[in-house]
Protein backbone atom coordinates (compact mmCIF):
# COMPACT_ATOMS: atom_id res chain seq x y z
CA UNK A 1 -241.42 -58.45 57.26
CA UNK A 2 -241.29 -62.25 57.10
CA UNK A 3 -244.61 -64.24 56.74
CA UNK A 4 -246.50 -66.69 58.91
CA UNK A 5 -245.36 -69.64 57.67
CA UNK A 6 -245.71 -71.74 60.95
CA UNK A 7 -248.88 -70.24 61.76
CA UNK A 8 -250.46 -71.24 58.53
CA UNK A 9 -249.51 -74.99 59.11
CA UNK A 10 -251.59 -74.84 62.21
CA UNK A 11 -254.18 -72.95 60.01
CA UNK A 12 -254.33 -75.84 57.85
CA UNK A 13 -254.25 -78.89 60.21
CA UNK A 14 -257.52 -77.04 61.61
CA UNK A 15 -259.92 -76.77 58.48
CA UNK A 16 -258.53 -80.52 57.79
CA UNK A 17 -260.21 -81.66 60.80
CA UNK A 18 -263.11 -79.85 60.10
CA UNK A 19 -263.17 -77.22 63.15
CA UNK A 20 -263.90 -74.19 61.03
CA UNK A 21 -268.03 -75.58 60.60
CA UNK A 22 -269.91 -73.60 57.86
CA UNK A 23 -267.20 -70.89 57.89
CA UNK A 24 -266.36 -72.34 54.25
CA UNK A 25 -264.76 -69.20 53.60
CA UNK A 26 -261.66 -69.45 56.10
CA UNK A 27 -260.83 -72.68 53.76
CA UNK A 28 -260.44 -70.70 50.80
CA UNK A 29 -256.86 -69.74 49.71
CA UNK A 30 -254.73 -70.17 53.01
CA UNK A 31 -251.54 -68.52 51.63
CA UNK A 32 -253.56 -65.45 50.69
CA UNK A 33 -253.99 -65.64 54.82
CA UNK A 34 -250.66 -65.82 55.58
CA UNK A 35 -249.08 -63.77 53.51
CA UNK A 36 -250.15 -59.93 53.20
CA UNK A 37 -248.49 -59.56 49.73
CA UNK A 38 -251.85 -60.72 48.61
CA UNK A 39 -253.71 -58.55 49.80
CA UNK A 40 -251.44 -55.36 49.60
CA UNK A 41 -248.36 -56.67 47.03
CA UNK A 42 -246.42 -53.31 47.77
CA UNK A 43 -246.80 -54.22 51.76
CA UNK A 44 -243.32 -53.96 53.36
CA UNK A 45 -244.65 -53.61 57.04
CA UNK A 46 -247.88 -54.36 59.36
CA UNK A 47 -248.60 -52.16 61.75
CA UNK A 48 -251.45 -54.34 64.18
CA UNK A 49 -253.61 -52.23 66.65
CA UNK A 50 -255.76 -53.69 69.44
CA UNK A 51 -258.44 -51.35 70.64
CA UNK A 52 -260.39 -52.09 74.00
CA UNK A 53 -264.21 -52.97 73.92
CA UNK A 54 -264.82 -53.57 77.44
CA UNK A 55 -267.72 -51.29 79.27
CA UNK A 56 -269.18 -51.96 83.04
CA UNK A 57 -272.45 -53.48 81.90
CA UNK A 58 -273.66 -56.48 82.30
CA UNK A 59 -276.41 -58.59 81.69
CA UNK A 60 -280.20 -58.58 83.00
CA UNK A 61 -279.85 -62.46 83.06
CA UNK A 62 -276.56 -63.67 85.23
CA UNK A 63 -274.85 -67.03 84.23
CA UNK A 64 -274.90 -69.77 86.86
CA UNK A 65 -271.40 -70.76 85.21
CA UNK A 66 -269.71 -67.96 87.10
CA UNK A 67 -270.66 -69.09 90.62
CA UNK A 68 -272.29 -73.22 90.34
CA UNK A 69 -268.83 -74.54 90.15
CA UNK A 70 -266.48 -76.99 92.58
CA UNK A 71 -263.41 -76.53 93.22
CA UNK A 72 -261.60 -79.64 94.33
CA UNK A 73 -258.08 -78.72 93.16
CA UNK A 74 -257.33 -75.06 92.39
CA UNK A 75 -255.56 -74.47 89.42
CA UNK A 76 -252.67 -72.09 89.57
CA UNK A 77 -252.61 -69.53 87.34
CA UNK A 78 -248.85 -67.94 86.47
CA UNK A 79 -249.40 -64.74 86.49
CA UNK A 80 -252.44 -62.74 86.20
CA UNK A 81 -255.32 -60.20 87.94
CA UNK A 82 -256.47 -62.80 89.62
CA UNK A 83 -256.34 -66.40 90.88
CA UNK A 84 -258.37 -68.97 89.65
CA UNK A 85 -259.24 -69.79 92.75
CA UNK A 86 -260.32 -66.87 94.02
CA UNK A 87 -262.11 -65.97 91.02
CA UNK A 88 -264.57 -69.90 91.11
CA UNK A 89 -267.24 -69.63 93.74
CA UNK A 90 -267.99 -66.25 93.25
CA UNK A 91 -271.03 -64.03 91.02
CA UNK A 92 -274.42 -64.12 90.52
CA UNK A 93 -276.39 -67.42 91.06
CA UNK A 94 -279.44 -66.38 88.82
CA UNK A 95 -279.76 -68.54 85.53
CA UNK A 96 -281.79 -67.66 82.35
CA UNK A 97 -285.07 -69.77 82.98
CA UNK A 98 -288.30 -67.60 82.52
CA UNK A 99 -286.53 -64.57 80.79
CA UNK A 100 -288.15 -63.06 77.84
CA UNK A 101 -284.44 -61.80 76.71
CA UNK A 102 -281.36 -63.46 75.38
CA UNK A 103 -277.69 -62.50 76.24
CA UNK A 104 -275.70 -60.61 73.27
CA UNK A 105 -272.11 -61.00 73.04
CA UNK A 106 -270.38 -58.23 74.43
CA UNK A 107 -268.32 -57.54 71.54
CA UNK A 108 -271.84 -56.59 69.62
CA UNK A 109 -273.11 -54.32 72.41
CA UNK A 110 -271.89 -51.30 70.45
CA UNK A 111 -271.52 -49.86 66.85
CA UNK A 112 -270.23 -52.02 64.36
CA UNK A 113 -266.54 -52.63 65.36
CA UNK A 114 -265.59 -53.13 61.56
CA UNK A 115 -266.58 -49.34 61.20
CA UNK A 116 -265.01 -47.73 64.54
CA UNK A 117 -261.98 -49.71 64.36
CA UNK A 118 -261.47 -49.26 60.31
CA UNK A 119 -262.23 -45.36 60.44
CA UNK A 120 -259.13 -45.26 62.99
CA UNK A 121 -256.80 -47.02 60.76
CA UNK A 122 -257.87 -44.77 57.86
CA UNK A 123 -257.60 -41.24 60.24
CA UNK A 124 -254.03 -43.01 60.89
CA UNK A 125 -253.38 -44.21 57.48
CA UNK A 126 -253.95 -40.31 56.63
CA UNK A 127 -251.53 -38.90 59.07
CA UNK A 128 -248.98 -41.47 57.60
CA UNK A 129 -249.55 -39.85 54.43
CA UNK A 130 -249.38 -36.25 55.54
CA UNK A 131 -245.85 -37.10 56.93
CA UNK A 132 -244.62 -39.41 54.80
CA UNK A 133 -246.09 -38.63 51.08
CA UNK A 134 -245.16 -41.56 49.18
CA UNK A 135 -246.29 -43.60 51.91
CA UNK A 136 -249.54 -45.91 50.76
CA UNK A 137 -251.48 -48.89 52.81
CA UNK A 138 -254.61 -50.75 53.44
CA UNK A 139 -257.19 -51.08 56.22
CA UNK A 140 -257.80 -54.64 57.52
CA UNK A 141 -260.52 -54.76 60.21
CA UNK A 142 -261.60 -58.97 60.37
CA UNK A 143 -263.22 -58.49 56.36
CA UNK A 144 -259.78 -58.77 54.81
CA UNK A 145 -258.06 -62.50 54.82
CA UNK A 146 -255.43 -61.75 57.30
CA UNK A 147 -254.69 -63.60 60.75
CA UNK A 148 -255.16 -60.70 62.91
CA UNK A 149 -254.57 -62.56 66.38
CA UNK A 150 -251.25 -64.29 64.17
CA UNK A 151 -250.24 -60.56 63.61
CA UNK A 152 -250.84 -59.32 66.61
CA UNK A 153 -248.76 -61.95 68.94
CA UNK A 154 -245.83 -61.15 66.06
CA UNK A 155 -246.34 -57.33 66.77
CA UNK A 156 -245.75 -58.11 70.91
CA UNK A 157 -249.30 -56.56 71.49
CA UNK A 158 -250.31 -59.92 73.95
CA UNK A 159 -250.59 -63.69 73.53
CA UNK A 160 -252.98 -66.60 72.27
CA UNK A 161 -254.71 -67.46 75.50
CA UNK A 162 -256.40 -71.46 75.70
CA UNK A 163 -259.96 -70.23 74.38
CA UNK A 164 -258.22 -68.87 71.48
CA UNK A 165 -258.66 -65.08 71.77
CA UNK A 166 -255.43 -62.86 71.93
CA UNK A 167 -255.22 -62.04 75.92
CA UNK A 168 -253.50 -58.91 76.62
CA UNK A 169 -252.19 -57.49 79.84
CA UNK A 170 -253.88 -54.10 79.81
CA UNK A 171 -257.39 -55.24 78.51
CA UNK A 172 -257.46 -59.12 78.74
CA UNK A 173 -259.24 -60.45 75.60
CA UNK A 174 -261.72 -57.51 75.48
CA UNK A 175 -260.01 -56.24 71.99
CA UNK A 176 -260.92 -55.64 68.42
CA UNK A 177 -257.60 -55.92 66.26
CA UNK A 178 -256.54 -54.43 63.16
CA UNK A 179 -253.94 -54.16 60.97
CA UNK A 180 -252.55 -51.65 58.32
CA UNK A 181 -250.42 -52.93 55.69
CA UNK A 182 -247.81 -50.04 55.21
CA UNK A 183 -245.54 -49.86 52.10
CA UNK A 184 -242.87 -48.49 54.24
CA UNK A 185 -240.57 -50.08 55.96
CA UNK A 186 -240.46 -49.77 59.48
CA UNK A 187 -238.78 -50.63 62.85
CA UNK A 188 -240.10 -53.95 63.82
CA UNK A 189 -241.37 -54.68 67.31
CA UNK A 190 -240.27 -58.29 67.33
CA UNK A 191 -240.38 -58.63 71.55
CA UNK A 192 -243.32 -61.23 71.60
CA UNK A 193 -244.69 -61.50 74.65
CA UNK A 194 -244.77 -65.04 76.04
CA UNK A 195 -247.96 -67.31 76.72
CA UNK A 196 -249.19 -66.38 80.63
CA UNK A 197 -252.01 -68.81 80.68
CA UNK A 198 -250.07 -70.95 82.96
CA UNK A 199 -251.91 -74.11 84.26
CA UNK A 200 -255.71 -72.65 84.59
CA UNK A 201 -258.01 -74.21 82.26
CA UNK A 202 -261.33 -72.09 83.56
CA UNK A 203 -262.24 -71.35 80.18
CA UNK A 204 -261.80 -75.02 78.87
CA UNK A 205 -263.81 -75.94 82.18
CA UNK A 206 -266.73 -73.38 81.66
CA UNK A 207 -267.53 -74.53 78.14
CA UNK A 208 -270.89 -75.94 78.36
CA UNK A 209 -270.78 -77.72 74.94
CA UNK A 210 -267.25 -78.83 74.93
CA UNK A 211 -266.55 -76.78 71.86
CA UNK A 212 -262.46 -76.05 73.13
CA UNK A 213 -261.30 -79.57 72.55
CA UNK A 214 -257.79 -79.14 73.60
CA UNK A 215 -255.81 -75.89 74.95
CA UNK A 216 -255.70 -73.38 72.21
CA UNK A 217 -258.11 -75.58 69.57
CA UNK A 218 -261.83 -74.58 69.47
CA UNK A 219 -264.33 -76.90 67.01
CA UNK A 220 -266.59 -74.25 65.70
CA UNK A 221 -269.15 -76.90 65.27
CA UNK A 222 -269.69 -77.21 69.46
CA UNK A 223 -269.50 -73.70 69.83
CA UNK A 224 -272.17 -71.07 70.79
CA UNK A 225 -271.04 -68.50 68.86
CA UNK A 226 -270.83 -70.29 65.50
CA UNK A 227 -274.08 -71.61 66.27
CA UNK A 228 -275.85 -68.35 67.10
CA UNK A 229 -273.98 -65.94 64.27
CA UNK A 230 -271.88 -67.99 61.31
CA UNK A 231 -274.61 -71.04 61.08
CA UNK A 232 -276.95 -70.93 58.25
CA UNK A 233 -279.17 -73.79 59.60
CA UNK A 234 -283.31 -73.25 59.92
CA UNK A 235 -282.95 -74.83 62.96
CA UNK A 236 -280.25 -75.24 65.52
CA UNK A 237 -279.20 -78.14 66.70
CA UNK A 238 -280.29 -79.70 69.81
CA UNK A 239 -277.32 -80.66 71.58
CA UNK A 240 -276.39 -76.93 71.00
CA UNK A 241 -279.82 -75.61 71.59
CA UNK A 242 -279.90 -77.56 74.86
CA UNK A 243 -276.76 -75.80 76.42
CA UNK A 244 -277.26 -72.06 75.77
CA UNK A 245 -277.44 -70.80 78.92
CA UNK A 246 -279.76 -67.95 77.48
CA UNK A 247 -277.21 -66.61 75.20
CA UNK A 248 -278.95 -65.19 71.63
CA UNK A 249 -275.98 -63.88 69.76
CA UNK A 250 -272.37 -65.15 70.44
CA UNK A 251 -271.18 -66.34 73.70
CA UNK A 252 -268.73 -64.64 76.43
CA UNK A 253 -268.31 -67.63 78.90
CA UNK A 254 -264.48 -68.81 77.86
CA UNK A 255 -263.30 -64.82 77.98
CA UNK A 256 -266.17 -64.06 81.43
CA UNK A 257 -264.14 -66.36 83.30
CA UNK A 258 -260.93 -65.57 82.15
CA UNK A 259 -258.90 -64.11 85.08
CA UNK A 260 -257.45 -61.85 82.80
CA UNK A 261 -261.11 -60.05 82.31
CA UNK A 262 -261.35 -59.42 85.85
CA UNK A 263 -260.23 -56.06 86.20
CA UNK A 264 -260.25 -54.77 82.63
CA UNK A 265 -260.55 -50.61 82.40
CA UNK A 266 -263.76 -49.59 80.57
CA UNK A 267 -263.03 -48.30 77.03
CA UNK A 268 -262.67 -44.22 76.04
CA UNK A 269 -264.50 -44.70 72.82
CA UNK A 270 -268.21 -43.59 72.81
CA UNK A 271 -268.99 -45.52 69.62
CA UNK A 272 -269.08 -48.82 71.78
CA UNK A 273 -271.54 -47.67 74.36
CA UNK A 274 -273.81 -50.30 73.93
CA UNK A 275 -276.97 -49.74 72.04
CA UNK A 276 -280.50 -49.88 73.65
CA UNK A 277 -281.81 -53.39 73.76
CA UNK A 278 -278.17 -54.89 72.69
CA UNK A 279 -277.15 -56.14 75.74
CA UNK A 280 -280.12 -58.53 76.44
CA UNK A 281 -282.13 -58.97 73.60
CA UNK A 282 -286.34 -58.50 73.56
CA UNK A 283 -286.94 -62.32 72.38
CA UNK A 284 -290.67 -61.07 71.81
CA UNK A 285 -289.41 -58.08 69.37
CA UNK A 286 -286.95 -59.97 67.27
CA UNK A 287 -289.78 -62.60 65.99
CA UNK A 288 -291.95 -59.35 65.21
CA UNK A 289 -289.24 -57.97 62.77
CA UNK A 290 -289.50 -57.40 59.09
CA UNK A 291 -287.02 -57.22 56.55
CA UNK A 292 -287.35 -53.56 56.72
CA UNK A 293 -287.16 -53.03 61.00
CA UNK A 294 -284.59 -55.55 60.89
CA UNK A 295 -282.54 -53.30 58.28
CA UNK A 296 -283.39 -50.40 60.55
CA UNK A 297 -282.93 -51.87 63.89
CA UNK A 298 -279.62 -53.51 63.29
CA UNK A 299 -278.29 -50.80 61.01
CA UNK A 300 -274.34 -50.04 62.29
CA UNK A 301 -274.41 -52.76 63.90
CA UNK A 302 -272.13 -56.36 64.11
CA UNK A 303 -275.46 -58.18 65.07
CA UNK A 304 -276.85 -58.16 61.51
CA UNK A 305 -273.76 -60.76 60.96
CA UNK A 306 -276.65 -63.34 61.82
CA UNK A 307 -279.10 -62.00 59.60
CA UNK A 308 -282.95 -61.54 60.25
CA UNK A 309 -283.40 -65.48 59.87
CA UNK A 310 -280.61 -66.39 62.46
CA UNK A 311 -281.70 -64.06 64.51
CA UNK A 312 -285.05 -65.50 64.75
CA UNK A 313 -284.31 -69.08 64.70
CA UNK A 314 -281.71 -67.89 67.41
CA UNK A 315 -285.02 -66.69 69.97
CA UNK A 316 -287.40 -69.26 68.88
CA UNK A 317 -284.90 -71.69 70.49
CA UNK A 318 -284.46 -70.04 73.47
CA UNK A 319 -288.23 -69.52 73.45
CA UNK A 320 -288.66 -72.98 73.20
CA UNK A 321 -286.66 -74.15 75.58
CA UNK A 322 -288.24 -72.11 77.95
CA UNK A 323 -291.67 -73.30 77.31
């Protein structure tokens, strides 16, 4: 099991330019990141899943940014579900103004994906242990400092697409990953599968705040997501609040456009059935929480990542913008 030695240099020239925002934490100790000795010293092999998120809803409130666009030059796209081409011009035309919800990141929709995916790798981790005795490991589900899209291009499960989420063929980027750190040593899969992004740049294109500055580099500081979930500000910032496009927590456009979203299969696992009022989000009800309906409402859930003050700040804006 060799380490990720070039993928930590990358790592690195990215929190020097500043492009991890108030995620201090990502800064601290990058070998720890890189190397899974220091999280699990007796680790010998990782063993990375990716499980599928994806369900057929959708939101009360369309995006304009999946049909208001002009195509003057089709990209080609290598290989893929669909063509760029045929995938611009099409979708919904309605746009957020005069809704009383927000838009919630798909990826929240459900239970707690920390949970679900981390009670798999233990049920796994178990059955290891039931066949193999002196087997041991460790559950890493996103908590733990490992590079879990690093791991899981090494492990052949897909490949870092331009908006910097693993793409892979079966699911597009509509995955949770994990890893188990195994003190066993096992046959590698070391057939990585190469990058199929071709030429489209639809999710560079779709950005409304510019926040992927190049193919495969994302400033956190332009982007919705960090803005709505990791920021800690009392108030967001107005070249951020001005280009929501009614999202409240996180942001799907770079992965909704994606081509290789298009045609994912909905997901077998119950657990990320999305909750009631998780999909679009009662602006109106989260500025009447408390502290203790907060705790309830959000209880197994990925959205209390923001906490009650994010959340709030996060539909006054919208609110406001509305006014």
């Amino acid at each position: 099991m060799s380490g990720l030695s070039s993928e930590r240099e990358r790592l690195e020239e990215w929190l020097q330019r500043g492009y991890h925002g108030e995620m201090s934490w990502m800064a601290r100790d990058p070998e720890q990141r890189t190397d899974p000795h220091r999280i699990f010293p007796a680790a010998r092999s990782v063993v990375v899943v990716a499980l599928n998120y994806c369900t057929p809803h959708q939101h009360a409130v369309s995006t304009a940014y999946l049909s208001a666009r002009t195509v003057t030059e089709p990209r080609a796209v290598a290989t893929g579900p669909l063509a760029a081409a045929d995938f611009l011009g099409k979708g919904p035309v309605a746009t957020a103004r005069g809704s009383v919800t927000g838009k919630v990141s798909r990826y929240a929709w459900g239970d707690d994906y920390h949970e679900v995916v981390g009670d798999k790798l233990r049920e796994l981790l178990s059955w290891i242990k039931e066949q193999w005795p002196e087997a041991d490991g460790k559950v890493c589900v996103d908590i733990q400092a490992t590079m879990d899209k690093a791991w899981a291009v090494r492990a052949g499960l897909g490949w870092i697409g331009k908006h910097t989420n693993l793409i892979t063929q079966e699911y597009g980027s509509w995955v949770f990953i994990g890893e188990l750190l195994l003190n066993l040593e096992l046959e590698y899969d070391d057939a990585e599968i190469a990058d199929q992004c071709g030429r489209c740049t639809l999710c560079i294109d779709a950005c409304p705040t510019g926040a992927l500055v190049e193919p495969y580099v994302i400033d956190s500081n332009l982007c919705i997501s960090h803005a709505t979930i990791e920021s800690r500000a009392p108030e967001m910032r107005e070249d951020l609040a001005a280009h929501l496009e009614g999202w409240f927590y996180g942001c799907d456009i770079c992965q909704d456009v994606c081509p290789w979203n298009q045609a994912t299969p909905s997901t077998d696992e119950p657990r990320f059935e999305p909750r009631e009022g998780n999909v679009n989000a009662s602006l109106p009800e989260i500025l009447e929480l408390t502290p203790e309906t907060y705790a309830a409402r959000f209880r197994h859930s990925a959205m209390k990542r923001a906490k009650l003050s994010g959340l709030q700040r996060n539909a006054r804006t919208l609110q406001n913008r509305e006014q």
